[in-house]
N, C-alpha and C. Protein backbone atom coordinates (compact mmCIF):
# COMPACT_ATOMS: atom_id res chain seq x y z
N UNK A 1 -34.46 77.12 107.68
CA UNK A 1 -33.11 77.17 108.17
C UNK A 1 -33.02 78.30 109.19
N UNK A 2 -32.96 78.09 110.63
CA UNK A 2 -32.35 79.19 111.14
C UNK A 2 -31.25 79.77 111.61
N UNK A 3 -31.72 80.99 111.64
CA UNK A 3 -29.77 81.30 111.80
C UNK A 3 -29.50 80.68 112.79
N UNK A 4 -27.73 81.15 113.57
CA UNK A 4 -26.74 80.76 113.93
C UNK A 4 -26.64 82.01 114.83
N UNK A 5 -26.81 81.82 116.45
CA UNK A 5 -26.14 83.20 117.12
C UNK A 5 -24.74 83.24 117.38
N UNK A 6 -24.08 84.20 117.28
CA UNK A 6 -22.62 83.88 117.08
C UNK A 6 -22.40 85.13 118.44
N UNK A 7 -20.87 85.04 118.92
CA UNK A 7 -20.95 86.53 119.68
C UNK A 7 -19.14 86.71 119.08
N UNK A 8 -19.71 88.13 118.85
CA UNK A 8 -18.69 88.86 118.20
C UNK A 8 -17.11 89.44 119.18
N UNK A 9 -16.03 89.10 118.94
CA UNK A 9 -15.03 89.90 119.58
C UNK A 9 -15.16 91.34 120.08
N UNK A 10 -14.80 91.56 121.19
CA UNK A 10 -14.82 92.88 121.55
C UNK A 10 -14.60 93.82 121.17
N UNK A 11 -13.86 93.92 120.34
CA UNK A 11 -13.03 95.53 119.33
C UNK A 11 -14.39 95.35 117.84
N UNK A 12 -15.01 94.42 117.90
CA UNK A 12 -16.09 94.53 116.72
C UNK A 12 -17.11 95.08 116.88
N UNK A 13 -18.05 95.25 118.27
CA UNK A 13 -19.13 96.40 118.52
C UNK A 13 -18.43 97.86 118.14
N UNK A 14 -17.68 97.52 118.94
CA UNK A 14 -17.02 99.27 118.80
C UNK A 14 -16.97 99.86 117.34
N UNK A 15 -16.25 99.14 116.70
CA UNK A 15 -15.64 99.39 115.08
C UNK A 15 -17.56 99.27 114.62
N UNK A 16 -18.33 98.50 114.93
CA UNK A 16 -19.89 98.89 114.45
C UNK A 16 -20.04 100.13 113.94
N UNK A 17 -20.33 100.44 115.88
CA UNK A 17 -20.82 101.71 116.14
C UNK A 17 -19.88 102.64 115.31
N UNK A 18 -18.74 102.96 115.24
CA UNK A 18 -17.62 103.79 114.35
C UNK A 18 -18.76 103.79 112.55
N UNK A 19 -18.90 102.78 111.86
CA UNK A 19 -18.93 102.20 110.68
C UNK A 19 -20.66 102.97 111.22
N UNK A 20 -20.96 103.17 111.95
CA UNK A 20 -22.39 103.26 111.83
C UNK A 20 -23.05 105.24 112.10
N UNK A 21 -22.15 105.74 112.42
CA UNK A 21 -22.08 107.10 113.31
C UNK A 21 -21.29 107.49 112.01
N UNK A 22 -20.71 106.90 110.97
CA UNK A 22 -20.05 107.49 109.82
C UNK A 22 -21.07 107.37 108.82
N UNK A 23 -21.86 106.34 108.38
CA UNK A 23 -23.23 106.04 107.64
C UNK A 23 -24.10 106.97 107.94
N UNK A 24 -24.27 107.53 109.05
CA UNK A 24 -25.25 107.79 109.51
C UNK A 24 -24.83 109.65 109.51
N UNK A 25 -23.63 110.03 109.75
CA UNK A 25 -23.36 111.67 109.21
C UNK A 25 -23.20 111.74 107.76
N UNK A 26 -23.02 110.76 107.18
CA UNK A 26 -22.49 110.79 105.59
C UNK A 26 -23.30 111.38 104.86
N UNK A 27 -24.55 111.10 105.14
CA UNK A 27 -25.58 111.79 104.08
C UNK A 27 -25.91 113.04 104.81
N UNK A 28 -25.93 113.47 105.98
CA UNK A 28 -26.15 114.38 106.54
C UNK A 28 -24.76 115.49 105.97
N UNK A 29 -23.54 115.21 105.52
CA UNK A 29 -22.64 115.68 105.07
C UNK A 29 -22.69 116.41 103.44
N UNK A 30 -23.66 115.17 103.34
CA UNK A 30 -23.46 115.57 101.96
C UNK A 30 -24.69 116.65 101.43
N UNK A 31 -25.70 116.27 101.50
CA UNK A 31 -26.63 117.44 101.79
C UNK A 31 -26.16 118.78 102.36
N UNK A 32 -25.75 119.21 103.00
CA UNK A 32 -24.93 120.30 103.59
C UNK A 32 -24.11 120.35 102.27
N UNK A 33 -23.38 119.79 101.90
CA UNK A 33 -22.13 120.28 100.75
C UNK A 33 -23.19 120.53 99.18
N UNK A 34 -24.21 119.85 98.90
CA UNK A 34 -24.91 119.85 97.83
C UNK A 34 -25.90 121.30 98.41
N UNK A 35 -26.29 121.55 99.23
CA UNK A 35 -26.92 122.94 99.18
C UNK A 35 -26.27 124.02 99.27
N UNK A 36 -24.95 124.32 99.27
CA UNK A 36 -23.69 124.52 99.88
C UNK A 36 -23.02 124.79 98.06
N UNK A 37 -23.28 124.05 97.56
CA UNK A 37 -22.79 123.92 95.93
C UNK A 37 -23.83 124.89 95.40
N UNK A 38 -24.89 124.00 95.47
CA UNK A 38 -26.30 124.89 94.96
C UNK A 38 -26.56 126.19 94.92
N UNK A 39 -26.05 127.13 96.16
CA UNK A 39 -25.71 128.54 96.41
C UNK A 39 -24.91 128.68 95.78
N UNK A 40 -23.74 128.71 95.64
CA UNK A 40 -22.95 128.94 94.81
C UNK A 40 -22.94 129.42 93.24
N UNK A 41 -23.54 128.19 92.69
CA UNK A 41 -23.82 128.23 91.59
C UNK A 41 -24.84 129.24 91.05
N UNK A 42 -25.88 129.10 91.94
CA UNK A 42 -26.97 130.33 91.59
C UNK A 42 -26.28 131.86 92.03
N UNK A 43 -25.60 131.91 92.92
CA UNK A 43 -25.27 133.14 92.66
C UNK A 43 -24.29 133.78 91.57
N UNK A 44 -23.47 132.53 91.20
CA UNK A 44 -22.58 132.85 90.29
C UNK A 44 -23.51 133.24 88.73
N UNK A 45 -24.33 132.59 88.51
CA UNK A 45 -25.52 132.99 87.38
C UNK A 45 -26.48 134.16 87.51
N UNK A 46 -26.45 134.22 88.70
CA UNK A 46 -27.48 135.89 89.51
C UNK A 46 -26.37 136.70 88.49
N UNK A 47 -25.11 136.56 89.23
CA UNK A 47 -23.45 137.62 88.79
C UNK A 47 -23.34 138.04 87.37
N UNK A 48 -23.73 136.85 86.94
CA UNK A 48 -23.59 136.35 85.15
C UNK A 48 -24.40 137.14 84.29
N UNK A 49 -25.24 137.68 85.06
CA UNK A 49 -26.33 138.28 84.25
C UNK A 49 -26.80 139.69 84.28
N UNK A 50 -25.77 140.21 85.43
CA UNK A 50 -26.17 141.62 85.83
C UNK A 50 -25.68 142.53 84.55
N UNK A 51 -26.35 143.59 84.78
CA UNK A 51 -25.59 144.22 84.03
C UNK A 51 -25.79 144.76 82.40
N UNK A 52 -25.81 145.31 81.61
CA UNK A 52 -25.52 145.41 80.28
C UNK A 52 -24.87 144.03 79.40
N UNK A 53 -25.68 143.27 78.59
CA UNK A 53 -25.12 142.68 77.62
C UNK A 53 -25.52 142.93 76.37
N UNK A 54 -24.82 142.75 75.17
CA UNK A 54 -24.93 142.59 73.96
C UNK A 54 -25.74 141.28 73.70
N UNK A 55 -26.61 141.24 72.73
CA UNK A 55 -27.27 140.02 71.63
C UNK A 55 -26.33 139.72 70.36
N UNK A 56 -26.11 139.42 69.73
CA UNK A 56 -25.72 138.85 68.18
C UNK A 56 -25.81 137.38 68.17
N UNK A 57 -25.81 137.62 66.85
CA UNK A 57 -26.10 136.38 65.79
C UNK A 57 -24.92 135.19 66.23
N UNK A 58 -25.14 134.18 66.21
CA UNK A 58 -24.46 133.14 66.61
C UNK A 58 -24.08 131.68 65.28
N UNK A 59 -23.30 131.16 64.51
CA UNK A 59 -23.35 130.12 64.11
C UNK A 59 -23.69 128.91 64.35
N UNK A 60 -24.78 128.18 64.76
CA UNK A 60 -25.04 127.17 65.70
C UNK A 60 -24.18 125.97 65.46
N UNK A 61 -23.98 125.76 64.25
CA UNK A 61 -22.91 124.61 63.78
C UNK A 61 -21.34 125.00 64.12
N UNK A 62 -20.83 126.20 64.14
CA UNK A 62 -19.51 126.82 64.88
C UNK A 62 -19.40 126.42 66.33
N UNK A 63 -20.35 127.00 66.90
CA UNK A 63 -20.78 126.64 68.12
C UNK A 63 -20.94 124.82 68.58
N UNK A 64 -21.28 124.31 67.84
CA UNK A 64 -21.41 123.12 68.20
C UNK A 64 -20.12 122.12 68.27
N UNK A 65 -19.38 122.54 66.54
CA UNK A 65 -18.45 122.17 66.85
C UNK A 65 -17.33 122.58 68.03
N UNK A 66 -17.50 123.98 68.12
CA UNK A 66 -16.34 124.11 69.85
C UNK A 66 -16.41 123.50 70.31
N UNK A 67 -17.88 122.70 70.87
CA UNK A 67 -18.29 122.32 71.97
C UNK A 67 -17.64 121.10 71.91
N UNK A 68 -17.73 120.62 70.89
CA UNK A 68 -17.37 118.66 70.80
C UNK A 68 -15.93 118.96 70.75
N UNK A 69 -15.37 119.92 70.20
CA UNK A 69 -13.95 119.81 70.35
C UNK A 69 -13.13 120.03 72.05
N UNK A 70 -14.14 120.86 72.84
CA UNK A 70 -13.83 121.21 73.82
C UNK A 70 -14.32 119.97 74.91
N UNK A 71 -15.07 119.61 74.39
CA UNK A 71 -15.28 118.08 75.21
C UNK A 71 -14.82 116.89 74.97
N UNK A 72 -14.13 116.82 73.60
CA UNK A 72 -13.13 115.69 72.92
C UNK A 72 -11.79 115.76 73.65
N UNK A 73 -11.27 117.23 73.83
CA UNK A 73 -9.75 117.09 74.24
C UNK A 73 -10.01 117.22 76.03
N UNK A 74 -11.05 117.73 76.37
CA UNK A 74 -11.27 117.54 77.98
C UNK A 74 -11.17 115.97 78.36
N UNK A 75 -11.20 114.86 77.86
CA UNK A 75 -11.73 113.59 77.92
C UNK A 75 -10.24 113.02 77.75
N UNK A 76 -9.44 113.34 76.04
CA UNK A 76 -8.29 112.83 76.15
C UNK A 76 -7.11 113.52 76.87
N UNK A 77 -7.25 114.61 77.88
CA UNK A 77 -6.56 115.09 78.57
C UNK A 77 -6.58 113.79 80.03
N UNK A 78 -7.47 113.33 80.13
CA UNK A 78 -8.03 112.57 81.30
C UNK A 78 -7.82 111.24 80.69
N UNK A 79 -7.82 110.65 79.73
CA UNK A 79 -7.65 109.56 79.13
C UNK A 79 -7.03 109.47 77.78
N UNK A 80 -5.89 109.18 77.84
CA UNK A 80 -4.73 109.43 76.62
C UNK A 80 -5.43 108.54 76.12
N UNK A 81 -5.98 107.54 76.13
CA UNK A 81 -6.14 106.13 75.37
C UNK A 81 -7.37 106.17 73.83
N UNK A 82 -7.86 107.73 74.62
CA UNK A 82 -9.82 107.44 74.50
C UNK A 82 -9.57 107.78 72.89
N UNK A 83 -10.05 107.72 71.81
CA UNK A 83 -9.86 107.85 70.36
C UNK A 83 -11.65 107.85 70.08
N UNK A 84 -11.65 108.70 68.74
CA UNK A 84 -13.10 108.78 68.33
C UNK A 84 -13.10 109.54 67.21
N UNK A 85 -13.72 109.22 66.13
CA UNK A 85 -13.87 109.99 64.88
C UNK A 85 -14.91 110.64 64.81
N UNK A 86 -15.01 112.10 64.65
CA UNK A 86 -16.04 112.93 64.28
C UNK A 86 -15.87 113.20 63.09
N UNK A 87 -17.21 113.37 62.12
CA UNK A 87 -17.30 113.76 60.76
C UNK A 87 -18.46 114.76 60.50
N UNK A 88 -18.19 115.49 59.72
CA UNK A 88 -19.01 116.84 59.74
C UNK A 88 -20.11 116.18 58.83
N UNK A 89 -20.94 116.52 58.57
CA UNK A 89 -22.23 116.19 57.90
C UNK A 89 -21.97 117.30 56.79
């Protein structure tokens, strides 16, 4: 089967090239913003760490539960709907 040459309306190259010069910075955009993040973050952990800290003992099961609680109501803050039963072991 071969194709069909067709010729396109005039305002449709143009709008291409537009659709194509946007494809074509998009990832170039985003790279820039993801290395751009990446700094960020590492310096904020460089920050995090300077300095004098304390060690102690930690509950790992205390701890765990924050976590699920703090990620349970992060979720139904964003989705009233979302429901889920946790049970302690």
């Amino acid at each position: 089967m071969a194709l069909e040459k067709i010729t396109l309306p005039m305002d449709v190259p143009a709008e291409c090239g537009d659709l194509t010069a946007t494809l074509t910075s998009n990832p170039q955009k985003i790279t820039k913003h993801e290395k751009y993040a990446d700094s960020i973050v590492k310096n904020m952990l460089l920050h995090s760490r300077t300095g004098a800290f304390e060690r102690r003992a930690v509950d790992p099961s205390a701890t765990t539960e924050e976590a699920l609680n703090l990620a349970y109501y992060g979720v139904l803050a964003e989705t009233p709907s979302f429901n889920i039963t946790m049970e302690k072991p």
